[in-house]
Protein backbone atom coordinates (compact mmCIF):
# COMPACT_ATOMS: atom_id res chain seq x y z
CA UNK A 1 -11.91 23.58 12.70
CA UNK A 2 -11.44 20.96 10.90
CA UNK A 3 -11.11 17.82 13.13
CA UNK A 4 -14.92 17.19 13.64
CA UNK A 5 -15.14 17.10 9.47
CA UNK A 6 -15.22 13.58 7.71
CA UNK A 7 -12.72 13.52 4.40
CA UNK A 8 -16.17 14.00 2.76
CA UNK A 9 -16.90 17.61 4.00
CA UNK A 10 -13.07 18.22 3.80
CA UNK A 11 -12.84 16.96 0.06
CA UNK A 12 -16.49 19.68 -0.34
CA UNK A 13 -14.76 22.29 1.32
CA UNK A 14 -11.62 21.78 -0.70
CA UNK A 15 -13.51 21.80 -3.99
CA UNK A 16 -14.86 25.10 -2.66
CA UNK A 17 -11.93 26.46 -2.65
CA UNK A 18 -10.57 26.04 0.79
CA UNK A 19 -6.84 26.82 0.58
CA UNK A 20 -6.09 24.87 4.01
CA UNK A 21 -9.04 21.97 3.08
CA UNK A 22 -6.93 19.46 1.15
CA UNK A 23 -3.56 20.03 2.95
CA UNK A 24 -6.06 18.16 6.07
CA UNK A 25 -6.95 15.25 3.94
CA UNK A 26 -2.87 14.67 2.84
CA UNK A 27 -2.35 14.91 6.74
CA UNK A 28 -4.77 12.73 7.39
CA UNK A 29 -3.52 9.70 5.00
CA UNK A 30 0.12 10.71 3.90
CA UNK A 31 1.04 7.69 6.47
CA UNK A 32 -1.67 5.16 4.91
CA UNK A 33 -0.61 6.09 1.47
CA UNK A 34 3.18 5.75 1.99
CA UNK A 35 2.73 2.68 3.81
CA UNK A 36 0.70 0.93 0.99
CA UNK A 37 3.28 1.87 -1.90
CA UNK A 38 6.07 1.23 0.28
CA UNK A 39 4.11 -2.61 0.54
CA UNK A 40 3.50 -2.74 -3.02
CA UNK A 41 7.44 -1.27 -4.71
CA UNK A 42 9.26 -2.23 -1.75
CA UNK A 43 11.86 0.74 -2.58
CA UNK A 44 11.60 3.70 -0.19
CA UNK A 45 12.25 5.75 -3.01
CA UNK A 46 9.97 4.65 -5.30
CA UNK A 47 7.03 4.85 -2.40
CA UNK A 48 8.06 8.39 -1.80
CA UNK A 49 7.24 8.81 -5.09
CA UNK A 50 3.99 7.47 -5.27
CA UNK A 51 2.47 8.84 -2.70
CA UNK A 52 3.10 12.08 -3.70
CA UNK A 53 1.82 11.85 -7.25
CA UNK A 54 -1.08 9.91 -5.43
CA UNK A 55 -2.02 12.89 -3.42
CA UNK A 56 -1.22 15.65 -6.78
CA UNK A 57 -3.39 13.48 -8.80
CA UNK A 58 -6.00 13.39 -6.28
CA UNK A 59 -5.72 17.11 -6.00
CA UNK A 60 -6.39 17.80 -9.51
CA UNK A 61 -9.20 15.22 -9.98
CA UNK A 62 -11.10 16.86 -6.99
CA UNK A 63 -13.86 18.16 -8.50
CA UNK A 64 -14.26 14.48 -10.38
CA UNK A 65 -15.01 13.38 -6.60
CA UNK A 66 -19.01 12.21 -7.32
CA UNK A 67 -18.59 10.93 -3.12
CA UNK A 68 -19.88 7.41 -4.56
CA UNK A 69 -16.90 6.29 -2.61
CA UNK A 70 -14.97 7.17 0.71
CA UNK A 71 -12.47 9.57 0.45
CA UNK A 72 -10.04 6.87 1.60
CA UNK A 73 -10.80 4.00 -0.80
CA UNK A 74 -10.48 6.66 -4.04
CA UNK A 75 -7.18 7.82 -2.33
CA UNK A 76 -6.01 4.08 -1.85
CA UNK A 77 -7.26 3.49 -5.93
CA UNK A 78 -5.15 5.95 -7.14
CA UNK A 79 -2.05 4.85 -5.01
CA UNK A 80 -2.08 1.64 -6.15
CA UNK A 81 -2.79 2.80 -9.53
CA UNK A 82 0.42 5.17 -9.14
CA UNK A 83 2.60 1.83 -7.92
CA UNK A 84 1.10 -0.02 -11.12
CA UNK A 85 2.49 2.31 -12.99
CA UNK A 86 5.77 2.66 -11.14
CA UNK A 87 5.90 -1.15 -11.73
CA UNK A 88 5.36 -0.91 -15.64
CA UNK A 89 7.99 1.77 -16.38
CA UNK A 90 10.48 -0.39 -14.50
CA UNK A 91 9.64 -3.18 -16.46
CA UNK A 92 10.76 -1.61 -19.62
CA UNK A 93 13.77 0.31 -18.07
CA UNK A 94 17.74 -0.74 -18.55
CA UNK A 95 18.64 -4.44 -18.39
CA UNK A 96 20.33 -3.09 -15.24
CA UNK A 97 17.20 -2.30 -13.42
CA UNK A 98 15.48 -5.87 -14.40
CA UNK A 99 18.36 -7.95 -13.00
CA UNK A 100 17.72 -5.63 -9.71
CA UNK A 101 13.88 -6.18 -9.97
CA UNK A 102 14.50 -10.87 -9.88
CA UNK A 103 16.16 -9.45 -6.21
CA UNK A 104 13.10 -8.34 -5.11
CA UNK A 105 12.37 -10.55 -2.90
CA UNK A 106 15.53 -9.66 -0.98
CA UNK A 107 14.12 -6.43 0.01
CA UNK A 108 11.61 -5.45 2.79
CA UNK A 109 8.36 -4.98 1.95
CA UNK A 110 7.35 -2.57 4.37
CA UNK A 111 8.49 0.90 6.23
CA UNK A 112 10.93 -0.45 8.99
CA UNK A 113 9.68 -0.11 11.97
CA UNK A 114 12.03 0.63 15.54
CA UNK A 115 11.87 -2.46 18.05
CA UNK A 116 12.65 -1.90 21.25
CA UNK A 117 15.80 -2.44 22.83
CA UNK A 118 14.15 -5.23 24.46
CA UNK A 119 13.40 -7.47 21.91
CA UNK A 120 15.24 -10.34 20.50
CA UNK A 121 17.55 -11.09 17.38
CA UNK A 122 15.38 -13.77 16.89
CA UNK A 123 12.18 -11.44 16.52
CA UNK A 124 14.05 -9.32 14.54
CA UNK A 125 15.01 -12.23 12.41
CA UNK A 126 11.33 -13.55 11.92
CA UNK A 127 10.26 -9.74 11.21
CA UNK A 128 12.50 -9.74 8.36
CA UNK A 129 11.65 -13.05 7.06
CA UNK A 130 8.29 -12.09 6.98
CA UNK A 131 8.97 -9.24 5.38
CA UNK A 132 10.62 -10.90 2.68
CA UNK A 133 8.15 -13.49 2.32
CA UNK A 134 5.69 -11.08 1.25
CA UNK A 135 7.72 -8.86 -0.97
CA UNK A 136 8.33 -12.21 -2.97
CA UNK A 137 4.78 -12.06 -3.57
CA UNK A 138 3.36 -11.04 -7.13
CA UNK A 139 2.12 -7.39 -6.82
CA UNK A 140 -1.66 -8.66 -7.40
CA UNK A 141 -1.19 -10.87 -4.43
CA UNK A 142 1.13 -8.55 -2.57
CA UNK A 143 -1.52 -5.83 -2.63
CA UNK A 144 -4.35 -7.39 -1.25
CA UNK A 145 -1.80 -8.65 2.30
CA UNK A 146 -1.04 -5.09 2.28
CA UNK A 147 -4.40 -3.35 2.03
CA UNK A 148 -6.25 -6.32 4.76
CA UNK A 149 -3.54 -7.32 6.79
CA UNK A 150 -1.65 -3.84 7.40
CA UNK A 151 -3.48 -1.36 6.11
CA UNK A 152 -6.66 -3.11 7.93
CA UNK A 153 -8.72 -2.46 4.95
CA UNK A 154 -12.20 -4.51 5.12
CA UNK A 155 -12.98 -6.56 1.85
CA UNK A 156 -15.64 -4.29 0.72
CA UNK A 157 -13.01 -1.66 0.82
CA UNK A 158 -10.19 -3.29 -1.02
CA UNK A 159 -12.56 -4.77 -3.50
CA UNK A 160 -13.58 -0.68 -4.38
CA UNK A 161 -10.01 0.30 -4.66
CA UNK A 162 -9.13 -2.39 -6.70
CA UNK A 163 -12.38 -2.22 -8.85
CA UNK A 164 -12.43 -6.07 -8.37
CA UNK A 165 -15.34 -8.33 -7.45
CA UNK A 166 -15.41 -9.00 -3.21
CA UNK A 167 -15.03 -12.65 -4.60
CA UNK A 168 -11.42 -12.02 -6.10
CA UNK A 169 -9.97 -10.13 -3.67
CA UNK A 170 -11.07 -12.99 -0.73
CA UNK A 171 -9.61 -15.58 -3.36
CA UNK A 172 -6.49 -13.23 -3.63
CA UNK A 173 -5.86 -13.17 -0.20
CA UNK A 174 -6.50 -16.96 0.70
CA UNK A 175 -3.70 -17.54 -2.40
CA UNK A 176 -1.12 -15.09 -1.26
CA UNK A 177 -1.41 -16.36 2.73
CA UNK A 178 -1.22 -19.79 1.00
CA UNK A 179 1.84 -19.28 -0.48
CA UNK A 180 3.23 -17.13 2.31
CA UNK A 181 2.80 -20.14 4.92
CA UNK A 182 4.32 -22.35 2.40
CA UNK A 183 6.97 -19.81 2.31
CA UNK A 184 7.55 -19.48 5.28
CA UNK A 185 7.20 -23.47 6.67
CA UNK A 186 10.31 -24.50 4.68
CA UNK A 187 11.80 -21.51 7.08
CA UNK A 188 13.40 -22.37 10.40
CA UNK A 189 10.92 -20.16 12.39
CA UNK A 190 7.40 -21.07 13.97
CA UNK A 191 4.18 -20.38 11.80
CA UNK A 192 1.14 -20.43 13.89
């Protein structure tokens, strides 16, 4: 029944009171979502998180849904507003968790994915360098890689959901893939 709908006509149907209507839309993005927190907190745990209060917030701001936006780029602006948050509360948590937040940049940015048996330790190696590369990003910067590069959000998109001008998010991203090839030349892999 629901498979022809757009996330529009899902979210109307779900503010109608469709018991099955928003349980479609969390099926639909649960991946997305997860996949951008995981990208911007770089803890499992913490992602988790997040996208689950990003999908109970969106549940009880439904009927705030005016449609001036796609369903997808008001469910991506309250994810990253939920890993904002997550970021500010572990700013002011135990000394303990600050010394683990300067080892950031040791962790991996994004959900691991399963390589075939055929590839090489040496793509393996590059994955994780990469991956480390941009989780020593700041979030600002981090974000916008995530969204455009693996979420394969258009500007226009990631400017909505970050309620920035188009300018700042192209500037954000030409900084962050700045830094990540300077990053990543000092590295002993290729950068093409």
């Amino acid at each position: 029944m629901y498979q022809d709908l757009t996330d529009e006509q899902i979210v109307e149907l779900a503010v109608s009171n469709d018991p099955d209507a928003f349980g479609v839309i969390v099926k639909r993005w649960e991946r997305k979502i997860f996949a951008l927190c995981f990208g911007m907190l770089t803890r499992e745990d913490e992602a988790r998180d997040a996208a689950q209060e990003t999908f109970i917030a969106a549940y009880r701001n439904l009927k705030n849904f005016r449609g001036e936006a796609k369903v997808s780029s008001w469910l991506h602006r309250i994810a990253v507003n939920q890993c904002l948050t997550v970021k500010r509360r572990a700013r002011t948590r135990s000394e303990e968790f600050l010394d683990d937040e300067q080892n950031e940049h040791e962790r991996v940015f994004v959900a691991p994915t399963r390589l075939s048996p055929s590839n090489s330790t040496e793509t393996q190696e590059r994955l994780i360098i990469v991956r480390q590369a941009v989780g020593s990003l700041p979030v600002e910067l981090r974000q916008v890689v995530v969204m455009k590069e693996f979420e394969e959000m258009t500007f226009q998109e990631i400017s909505e959901t970050l309620d920035l001008p188009l300018s700042t998010v192209k500037s954000r991203l030409y900084t962050a893939l700045k830094q990540l090839r300077l990053k990543l030349e000092r590295l002993p892999i290729e950068v093409s």
